[in-house]
N, C-alpha and C. Protein backbone atom coordinates (compact mmCIF):
# COMPACT_ATOMS: atom_id res chain seq x y z
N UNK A 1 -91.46 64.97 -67.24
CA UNK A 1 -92.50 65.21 -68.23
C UNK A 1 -93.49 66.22 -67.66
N UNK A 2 -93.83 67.45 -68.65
CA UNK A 2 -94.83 68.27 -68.43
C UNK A 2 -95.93 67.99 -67.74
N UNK A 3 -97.21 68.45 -66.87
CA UNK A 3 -98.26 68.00 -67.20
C UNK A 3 -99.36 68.00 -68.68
N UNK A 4 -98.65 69.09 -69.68
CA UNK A 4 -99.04 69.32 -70.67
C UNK A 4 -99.05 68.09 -71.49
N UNK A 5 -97.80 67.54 -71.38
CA UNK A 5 -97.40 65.72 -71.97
C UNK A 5 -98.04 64.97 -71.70
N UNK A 6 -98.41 64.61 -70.66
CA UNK A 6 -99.23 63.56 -69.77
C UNK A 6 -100.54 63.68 -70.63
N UNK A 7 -101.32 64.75 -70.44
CA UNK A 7 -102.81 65.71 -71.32
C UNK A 7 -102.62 65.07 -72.76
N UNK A 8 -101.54 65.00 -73.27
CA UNK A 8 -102.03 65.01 -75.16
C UNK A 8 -101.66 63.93 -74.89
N UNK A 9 -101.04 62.76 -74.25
CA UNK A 9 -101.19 60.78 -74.24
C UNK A 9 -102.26 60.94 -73.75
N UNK A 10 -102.77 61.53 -72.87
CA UNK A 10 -104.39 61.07 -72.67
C UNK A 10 -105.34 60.90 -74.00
N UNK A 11 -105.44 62.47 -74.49
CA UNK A 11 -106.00 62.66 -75.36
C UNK A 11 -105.65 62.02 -76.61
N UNK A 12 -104.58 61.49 -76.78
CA UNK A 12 -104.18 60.84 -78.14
C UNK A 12 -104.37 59.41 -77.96
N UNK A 13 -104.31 58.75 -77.02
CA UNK A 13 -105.10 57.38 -76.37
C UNK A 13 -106.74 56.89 -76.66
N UNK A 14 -107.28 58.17 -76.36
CA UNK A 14 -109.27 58.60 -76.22
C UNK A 14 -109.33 58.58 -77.80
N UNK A 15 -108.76 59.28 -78.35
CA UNK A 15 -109.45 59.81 -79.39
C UNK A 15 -108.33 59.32 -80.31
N UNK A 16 -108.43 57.78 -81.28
CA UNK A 16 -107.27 57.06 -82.30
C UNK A 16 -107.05 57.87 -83.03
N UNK A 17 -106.03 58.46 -83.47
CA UNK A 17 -105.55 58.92 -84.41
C UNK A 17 -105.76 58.42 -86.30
N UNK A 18 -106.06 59.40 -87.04
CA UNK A 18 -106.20 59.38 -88.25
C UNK A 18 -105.18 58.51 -89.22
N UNK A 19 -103.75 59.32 -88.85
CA UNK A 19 -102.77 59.01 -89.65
C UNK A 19 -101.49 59.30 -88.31
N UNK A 20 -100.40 58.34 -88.53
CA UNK A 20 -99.56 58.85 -87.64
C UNK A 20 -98.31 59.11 -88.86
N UNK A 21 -97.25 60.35 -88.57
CA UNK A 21 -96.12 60.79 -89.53
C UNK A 21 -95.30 60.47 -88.83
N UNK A 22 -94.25 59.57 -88.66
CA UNK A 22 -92.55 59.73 -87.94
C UNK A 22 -91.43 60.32 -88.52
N UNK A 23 -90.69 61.04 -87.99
CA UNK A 23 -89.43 61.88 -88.41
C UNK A 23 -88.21 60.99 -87.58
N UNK A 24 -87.60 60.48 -88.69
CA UNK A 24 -86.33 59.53 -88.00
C UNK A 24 -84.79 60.42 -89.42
N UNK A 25 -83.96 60.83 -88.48
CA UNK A 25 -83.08 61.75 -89.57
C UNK A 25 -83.58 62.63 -90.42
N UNK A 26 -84.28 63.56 -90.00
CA UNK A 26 -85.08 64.68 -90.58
C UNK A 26 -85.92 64.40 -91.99
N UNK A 27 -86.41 63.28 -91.96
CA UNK A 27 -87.21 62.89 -93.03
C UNK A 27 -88.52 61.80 -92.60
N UNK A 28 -89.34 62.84 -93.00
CA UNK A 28 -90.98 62.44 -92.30
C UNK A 28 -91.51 61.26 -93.39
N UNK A 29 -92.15 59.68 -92.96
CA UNK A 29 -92.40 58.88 -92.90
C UNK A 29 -93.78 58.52 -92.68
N UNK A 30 -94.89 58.04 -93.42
CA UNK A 30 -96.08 57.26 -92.69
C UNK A 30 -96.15 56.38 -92.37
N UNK A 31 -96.32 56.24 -91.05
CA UNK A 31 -96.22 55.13 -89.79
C UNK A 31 -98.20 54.56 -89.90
N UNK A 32 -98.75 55.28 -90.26
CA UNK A 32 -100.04 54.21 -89.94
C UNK A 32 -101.15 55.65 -90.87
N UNK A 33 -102.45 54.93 -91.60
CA UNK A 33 -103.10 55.67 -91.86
C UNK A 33 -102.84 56.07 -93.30
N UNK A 34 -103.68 57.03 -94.25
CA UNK A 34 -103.44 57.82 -95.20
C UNK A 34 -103.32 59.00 -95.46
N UNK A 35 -102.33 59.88 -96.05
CA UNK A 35 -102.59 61.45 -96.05
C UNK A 35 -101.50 61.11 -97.71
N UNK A 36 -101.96 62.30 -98.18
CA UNK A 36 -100.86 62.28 -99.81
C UNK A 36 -99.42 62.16 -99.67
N UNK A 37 -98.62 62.06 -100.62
CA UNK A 37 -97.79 61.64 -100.41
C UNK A 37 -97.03 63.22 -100.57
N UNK A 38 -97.86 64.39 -101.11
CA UNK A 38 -97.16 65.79 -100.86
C UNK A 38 -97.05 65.95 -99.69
N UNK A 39 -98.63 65.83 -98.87
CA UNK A 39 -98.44 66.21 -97.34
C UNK A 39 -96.83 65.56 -96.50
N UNK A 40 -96.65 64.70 -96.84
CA UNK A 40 -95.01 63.83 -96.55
C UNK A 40 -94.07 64.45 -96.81
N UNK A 41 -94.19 64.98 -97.94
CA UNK A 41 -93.02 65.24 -98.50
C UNK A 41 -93.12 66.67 -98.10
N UNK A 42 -94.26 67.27 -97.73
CA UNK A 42 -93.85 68.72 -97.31
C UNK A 42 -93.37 68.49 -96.02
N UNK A 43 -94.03 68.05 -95.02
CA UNK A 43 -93.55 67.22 -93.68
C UNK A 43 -91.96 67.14 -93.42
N UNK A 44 -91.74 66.46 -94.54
CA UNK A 44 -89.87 65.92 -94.72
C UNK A 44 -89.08 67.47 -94.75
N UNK A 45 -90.09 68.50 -95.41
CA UNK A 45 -88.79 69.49 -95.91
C UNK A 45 -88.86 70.39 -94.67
N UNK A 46 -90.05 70.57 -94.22
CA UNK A 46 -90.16 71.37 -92.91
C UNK A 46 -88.89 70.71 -91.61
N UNK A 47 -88.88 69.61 -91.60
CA UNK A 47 -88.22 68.41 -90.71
C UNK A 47 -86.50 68.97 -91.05
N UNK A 48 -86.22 68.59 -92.52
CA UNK A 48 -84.89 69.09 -92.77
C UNK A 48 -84.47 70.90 -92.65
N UNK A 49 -85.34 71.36 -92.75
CA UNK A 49 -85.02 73.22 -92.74
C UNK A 49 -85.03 73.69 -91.18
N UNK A 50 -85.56 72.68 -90.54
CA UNK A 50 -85.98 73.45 -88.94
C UNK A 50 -85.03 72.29 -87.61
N UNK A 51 -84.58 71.41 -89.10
CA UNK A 51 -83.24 70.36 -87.96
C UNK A 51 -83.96 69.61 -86.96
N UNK A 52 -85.09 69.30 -87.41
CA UNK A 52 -85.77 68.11 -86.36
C UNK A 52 -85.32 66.56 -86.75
N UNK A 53 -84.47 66.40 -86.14
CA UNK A 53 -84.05 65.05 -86.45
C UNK A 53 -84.89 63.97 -86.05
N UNK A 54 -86.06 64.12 -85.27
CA UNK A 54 -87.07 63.15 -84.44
C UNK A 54 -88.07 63.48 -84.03
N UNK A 55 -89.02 63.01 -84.19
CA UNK A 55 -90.30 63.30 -83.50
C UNK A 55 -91.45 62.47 -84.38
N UNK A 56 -92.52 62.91 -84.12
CA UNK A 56 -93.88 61.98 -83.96
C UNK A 56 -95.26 62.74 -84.46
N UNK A 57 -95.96 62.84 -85.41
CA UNK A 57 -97.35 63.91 -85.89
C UNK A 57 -98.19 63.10 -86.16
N UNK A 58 -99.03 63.20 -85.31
CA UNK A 58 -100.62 62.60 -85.07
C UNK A 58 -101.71 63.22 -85.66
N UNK A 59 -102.35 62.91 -86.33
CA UNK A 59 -103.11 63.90 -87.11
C UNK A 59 -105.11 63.07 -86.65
N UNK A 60 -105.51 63.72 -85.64
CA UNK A 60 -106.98 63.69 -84.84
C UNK A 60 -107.89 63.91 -85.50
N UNK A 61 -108.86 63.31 -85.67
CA UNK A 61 -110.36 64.59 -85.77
C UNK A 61 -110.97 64.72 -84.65
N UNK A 62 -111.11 66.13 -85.40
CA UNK A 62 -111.90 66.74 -84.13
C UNK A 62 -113.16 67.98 -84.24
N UNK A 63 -114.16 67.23 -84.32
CA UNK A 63 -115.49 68.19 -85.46
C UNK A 63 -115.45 68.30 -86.40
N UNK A 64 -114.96 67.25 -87.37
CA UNK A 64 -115.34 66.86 -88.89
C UNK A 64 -113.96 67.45 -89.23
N UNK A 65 -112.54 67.95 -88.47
CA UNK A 65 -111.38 68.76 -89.13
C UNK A 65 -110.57 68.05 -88.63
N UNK A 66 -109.28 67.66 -89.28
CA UNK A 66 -108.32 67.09 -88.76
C UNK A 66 -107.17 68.31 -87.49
N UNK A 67 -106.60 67.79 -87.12
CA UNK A 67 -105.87 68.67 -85.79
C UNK A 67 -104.52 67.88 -85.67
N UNK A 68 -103.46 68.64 -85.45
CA UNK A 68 -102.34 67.79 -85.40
C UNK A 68 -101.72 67.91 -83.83
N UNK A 69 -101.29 66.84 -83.42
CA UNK A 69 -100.96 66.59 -82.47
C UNK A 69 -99.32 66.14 -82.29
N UNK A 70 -98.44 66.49 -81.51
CA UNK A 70 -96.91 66.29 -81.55
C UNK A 70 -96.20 65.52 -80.30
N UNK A 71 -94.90 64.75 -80.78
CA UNK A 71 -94.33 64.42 -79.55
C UNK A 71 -93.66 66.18 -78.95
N UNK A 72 -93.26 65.19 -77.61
CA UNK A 72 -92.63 66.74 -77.30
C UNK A 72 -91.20 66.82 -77.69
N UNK A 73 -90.66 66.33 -78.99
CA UNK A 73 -89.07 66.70 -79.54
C UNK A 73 -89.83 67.89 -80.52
N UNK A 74 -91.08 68.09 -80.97
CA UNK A 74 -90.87 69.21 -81.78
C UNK A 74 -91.63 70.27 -81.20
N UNK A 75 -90.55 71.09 -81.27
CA UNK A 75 -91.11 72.32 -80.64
C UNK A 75 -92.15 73.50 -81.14
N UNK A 76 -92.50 74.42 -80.15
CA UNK A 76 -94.23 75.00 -80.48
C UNK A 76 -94.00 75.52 -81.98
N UNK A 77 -92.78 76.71 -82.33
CA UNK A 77 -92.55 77.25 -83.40
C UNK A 77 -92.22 76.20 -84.70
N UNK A 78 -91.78 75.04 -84.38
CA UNK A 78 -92.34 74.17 -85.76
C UNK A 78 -93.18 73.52 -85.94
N UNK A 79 -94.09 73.46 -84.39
CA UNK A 79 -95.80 72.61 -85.19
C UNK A 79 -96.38 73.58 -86.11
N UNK A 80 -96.51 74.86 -85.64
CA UNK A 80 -97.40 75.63 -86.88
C UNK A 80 -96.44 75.34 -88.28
N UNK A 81 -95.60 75.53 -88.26
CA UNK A 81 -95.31 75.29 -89.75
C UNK A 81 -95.77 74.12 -90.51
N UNK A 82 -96.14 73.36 -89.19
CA UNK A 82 -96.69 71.81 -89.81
C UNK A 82 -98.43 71.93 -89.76
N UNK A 83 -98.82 72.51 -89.28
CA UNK A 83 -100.17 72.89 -88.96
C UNK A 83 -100.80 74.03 -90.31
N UNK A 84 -99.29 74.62 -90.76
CA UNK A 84 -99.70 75.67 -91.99
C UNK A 84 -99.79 74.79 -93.36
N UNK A 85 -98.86 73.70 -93.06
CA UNK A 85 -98.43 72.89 -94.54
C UNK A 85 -100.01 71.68 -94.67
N UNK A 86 -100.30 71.63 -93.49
CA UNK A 86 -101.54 70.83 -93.59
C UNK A 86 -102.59 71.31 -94.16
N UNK A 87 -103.06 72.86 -93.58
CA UNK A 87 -104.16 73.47 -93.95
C UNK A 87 -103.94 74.50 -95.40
N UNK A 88 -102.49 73.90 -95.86
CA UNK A 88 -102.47 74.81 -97.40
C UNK A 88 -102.45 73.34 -98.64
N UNK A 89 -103.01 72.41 -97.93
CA UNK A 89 -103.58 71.39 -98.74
C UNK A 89 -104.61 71.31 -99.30
């Protein structure tokens, strides 16, 4: 594990998370919290087009804005797509 990995369990430990999203067979899930049920479903299609069969989206505040936070199965070039689908809400 990165030290980069180690850094965001810290930080995702400190600071509870908003809403948590799980991706189990490329279809994104709310595991804890509220966000719409588009934000999901955009979540799900990003998940199926970019072949993430797994992973984990934590969604923080952080100065009154939410911030998304990832396991490390999804990689840098598909958090922004998840980071774009959030902030075109």
């Amino acid at each position: 594990m990165k030290l980069i990995d180690y850094l965001r369990i810290i930080f995702r430990y400190s600071s509870r998370p908003d809403f948590i999203i799980t991706i189990k067979n490329g279809i994104a899930n709310m595991s804890s919290g509220k966000v719409s049920e588009k934000l999901v479903s955009e979540f799900s299609s990003i998940a199926k087009n970019e072949n993430i069969s797994s992973g984990t989206i934590y969604g923080v505040k952080d100065n009154n804005r939410i911030v998304l936070e990832f396991s490390s199965s999804i990689l840098d070039g598909d958090r922004q797509r998840f980071r774009n689908a959030l902030n075109s809400l």
